[in-house]
PDB file of N, CA and C in Angstrom:
ATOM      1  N   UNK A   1     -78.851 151.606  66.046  1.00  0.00           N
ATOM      2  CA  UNK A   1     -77.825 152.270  66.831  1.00  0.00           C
ATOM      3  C   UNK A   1     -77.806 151.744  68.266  1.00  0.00           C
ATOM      4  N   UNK A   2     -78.760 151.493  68.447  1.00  0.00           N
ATOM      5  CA  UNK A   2     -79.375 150.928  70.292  1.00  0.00           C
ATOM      6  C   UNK A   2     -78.596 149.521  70.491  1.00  0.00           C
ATOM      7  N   UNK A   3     -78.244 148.841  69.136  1.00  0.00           N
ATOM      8  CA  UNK A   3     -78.638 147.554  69.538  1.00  0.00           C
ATOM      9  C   UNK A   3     -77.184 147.137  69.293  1.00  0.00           C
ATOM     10  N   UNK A   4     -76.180 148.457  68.475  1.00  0.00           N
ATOM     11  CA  UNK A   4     -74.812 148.279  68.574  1.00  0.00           C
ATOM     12  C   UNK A   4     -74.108 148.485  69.746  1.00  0.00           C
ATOM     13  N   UNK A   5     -75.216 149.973  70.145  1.00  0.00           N
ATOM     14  CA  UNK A   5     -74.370 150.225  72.252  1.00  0.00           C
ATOM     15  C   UNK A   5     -74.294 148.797  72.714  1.00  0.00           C
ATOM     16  N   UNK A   6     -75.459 148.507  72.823  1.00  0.00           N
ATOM     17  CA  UNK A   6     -76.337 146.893  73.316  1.00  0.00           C
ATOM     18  C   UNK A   6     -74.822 146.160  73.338  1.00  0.00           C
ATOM     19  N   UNK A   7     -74.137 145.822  71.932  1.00  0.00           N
ATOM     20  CA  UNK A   7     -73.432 144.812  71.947  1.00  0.00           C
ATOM     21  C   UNK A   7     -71.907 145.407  72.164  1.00  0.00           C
ATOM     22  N   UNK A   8     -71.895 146.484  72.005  1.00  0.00           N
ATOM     23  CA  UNK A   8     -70.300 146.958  72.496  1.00  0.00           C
ATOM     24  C   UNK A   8     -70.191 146.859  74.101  1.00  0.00           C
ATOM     25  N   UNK A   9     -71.398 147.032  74.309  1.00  0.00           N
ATOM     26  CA  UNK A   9     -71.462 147.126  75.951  1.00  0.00           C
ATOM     27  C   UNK A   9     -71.299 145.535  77.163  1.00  0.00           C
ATOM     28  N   UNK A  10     -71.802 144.557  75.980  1.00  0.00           N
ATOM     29  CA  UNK A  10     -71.787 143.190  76.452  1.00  0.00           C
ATOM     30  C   UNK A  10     -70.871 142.198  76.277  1.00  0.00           C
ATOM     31  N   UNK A  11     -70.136 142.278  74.799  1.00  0.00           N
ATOM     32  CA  UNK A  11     -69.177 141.358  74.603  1.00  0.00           C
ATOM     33  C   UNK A  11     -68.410 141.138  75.536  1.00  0.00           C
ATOM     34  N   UNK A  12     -67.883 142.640  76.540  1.00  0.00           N
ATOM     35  CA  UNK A  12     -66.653 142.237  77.314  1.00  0.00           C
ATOM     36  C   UNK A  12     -67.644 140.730  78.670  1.00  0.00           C
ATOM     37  N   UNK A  13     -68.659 141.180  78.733  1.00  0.00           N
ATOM     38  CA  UNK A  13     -69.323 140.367  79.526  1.00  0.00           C
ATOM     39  C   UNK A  13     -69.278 138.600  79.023  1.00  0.00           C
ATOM     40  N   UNK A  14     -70.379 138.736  78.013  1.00  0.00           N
ATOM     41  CA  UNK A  14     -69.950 137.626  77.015  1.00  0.00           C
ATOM     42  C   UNK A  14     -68.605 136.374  76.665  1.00  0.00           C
ATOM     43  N   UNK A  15     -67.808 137.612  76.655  1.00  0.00           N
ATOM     44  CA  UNK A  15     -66.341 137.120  76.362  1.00  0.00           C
ATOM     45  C   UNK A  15     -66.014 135.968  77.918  1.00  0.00           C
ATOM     46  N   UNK A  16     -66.284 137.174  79.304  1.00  0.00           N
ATOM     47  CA  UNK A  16     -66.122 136.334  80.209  1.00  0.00           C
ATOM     48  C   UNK A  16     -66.670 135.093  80.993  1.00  0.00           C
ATOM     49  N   UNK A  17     -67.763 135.125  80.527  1.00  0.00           N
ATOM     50  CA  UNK A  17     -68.955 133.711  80.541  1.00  0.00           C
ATOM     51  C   UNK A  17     -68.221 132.868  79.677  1.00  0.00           C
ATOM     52  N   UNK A  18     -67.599 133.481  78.515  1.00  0.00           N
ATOM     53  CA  UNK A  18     -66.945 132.232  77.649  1.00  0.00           C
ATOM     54  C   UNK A  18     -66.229 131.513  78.166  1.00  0.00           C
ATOM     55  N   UNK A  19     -64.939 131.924  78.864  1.00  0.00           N
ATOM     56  CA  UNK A  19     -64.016 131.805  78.903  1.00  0.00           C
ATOM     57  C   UNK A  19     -64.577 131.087  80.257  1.00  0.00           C
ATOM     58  N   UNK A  20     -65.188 131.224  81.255  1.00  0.00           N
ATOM     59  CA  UNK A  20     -65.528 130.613  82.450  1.00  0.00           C
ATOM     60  C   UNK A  20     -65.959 129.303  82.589  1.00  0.00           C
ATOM     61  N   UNK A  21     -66.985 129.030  81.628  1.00  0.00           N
ATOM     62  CA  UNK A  21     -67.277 128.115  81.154  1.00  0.00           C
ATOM     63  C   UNK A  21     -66.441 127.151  80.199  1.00  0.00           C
ATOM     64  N   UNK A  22     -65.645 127.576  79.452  1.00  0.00           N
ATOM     65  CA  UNK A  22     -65.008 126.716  78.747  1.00  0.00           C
ATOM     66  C   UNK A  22     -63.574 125.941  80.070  1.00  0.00           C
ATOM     67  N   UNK A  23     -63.449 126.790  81.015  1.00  0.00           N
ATOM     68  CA  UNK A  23     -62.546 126.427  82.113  1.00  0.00           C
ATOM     69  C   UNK A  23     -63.525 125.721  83.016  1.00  0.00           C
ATOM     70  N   UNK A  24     -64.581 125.083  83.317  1.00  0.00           N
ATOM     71  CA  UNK A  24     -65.364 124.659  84.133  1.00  0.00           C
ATOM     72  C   UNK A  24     -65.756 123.576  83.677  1.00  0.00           C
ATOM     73  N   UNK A  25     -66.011 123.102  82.141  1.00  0.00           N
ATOM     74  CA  UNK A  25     -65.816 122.021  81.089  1.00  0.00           C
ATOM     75  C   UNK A  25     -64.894 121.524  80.683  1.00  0.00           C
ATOM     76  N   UNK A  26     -63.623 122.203  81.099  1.00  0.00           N
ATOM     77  CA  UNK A  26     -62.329 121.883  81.123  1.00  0.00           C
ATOM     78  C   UNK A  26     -61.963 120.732  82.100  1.00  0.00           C
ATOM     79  N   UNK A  27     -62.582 121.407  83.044  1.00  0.00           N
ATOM     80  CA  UNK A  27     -61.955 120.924  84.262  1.00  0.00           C
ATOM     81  C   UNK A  27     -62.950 119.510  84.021  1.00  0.00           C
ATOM     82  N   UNK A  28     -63.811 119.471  83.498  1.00  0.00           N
ATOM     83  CA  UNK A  28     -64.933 118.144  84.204  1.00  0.00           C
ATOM     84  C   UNK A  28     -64.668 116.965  83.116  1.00  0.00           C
ATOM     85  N   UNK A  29     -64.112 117.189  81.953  1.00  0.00           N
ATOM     86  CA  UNK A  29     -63.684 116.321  81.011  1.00  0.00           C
ATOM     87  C   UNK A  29     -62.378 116.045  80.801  1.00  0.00           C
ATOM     88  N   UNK A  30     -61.327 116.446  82.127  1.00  0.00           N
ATOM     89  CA  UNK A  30     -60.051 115.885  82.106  1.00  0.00           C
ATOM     90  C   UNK A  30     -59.824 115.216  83.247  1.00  0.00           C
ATOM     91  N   UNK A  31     -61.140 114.883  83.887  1.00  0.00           N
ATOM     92  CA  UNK A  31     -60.853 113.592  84.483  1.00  0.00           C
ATOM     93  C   UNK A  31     -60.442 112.800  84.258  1.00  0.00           C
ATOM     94  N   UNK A  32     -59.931 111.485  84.490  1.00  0.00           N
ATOM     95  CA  UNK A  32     -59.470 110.334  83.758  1.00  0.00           C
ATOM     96  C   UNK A  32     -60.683 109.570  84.010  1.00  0.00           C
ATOM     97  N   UNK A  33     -61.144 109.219  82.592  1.00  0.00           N
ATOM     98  CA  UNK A  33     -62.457 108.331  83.195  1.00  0.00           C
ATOM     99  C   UNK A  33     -62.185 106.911  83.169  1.00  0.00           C
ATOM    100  N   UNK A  34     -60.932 106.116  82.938  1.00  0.00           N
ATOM    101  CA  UNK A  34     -61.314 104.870  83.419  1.00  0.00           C
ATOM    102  C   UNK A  34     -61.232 105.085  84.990  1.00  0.00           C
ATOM    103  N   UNK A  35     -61.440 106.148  86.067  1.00  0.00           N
ATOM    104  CA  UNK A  35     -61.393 105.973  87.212  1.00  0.00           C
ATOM    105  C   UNK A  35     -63.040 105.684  87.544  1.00  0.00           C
ATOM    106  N   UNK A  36     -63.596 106.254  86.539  1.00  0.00           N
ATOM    107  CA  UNK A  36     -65.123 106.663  86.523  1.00  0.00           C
ATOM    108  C   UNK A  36     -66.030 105.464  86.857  1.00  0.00           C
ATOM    109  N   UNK A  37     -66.934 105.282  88.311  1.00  0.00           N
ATOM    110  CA  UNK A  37     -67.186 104.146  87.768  1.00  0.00           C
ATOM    111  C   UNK A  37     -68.767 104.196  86.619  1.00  0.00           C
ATOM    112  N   UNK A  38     -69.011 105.288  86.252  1.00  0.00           N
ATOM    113  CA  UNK A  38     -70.258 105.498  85.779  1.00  0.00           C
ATOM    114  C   UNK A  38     -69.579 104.519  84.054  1.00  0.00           C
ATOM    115  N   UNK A  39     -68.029 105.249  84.185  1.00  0.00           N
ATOM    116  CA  UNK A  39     -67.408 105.209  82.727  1.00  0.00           C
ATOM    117  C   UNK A  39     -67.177 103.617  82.440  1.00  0.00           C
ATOM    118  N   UNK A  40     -66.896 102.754  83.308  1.00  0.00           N
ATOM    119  CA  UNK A  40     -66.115 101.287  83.526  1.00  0.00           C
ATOM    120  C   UNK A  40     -67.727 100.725  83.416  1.00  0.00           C
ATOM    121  N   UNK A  41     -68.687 101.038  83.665  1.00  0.00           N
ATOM    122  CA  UNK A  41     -69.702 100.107  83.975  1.00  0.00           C
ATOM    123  C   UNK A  41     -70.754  99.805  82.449  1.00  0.00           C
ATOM    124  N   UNK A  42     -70.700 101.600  81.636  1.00  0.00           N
ATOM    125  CA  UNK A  42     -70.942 101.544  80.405  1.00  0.00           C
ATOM    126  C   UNK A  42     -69.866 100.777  79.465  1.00  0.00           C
ATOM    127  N   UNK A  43     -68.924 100.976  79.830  1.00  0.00           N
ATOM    128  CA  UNK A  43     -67.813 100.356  78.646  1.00  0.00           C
ATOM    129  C   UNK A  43     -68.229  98.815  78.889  1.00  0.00           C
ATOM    130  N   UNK A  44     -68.620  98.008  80.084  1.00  0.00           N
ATOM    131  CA  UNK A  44     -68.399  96.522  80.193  1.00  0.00           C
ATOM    132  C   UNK A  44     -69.807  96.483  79.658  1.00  0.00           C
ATOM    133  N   UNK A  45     -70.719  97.529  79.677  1.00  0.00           N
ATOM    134  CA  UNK A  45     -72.169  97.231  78.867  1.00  0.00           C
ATOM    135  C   UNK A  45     -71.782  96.900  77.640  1.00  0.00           C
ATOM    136  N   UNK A  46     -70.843  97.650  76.762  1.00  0.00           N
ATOM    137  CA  UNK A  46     -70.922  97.603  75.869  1.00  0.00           C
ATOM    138  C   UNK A  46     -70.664  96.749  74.795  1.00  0.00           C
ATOM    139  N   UNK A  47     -69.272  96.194  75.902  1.00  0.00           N
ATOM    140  CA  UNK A  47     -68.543  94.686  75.809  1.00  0.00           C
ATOM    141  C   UNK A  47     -69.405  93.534  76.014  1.00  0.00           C
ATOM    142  N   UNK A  48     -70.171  93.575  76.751  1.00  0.00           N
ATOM    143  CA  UNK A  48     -71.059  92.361  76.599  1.00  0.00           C
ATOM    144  C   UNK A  48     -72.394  92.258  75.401  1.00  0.00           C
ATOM    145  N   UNK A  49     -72.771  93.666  75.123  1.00  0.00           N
ATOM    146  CA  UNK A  49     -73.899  93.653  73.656  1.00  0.00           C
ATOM    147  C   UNK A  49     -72.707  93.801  72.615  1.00  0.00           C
ATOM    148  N   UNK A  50     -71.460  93.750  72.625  1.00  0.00           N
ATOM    149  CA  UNK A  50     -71.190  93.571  71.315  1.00  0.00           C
ATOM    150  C   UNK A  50     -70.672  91.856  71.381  1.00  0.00           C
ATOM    151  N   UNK A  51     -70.428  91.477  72.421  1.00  0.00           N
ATOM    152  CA  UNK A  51     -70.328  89.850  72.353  1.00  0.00           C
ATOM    153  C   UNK A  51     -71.584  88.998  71.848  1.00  0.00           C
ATOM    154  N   UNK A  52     -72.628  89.464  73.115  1.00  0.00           N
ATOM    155  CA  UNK A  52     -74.307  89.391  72.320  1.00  0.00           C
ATOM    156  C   UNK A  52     -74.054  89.395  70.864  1.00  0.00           C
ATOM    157  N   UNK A  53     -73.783  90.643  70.062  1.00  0.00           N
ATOM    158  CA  UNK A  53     -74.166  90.975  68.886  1.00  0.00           C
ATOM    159  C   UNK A  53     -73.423  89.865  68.102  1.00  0.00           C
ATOM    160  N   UNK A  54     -72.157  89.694  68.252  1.00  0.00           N
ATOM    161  CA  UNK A  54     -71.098  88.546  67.430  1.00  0.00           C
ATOM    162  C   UNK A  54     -71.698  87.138  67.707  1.00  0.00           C
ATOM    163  N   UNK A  55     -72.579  86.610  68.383  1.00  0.00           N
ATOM    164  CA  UNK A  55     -73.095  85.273  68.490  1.00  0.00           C
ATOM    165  C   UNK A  55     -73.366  85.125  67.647  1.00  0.00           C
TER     166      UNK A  55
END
């Protein structure tokens, strides 16, 4: 019975961590990452070990 108060009492909480977070991950993965240079520097890694790899 304790542990249903427990969760009637939290979801509304719950719910809003969801939703906060899914808008905060939102926001950080609609960057455009070819601006990225973390993103441009892995992609030309990758381009050069798959040239490596085709030798």
């Amino acid at each position: 019975m304790a542990s249903l108060i427990f969760d009637l009492l939290m979801w509304p909480i719950e719910w809003l961590l969801d939703k906060f977070f899914n808008i905060v991950l939102w926001r950080k993965t609609s960057t455009n990452p070819p601006d990225d240079p973390d993103y441009q520097a892995n992609v030309q890694r990758l381009i050069e070990r798959n040239r490596e790899f085709e030798k």
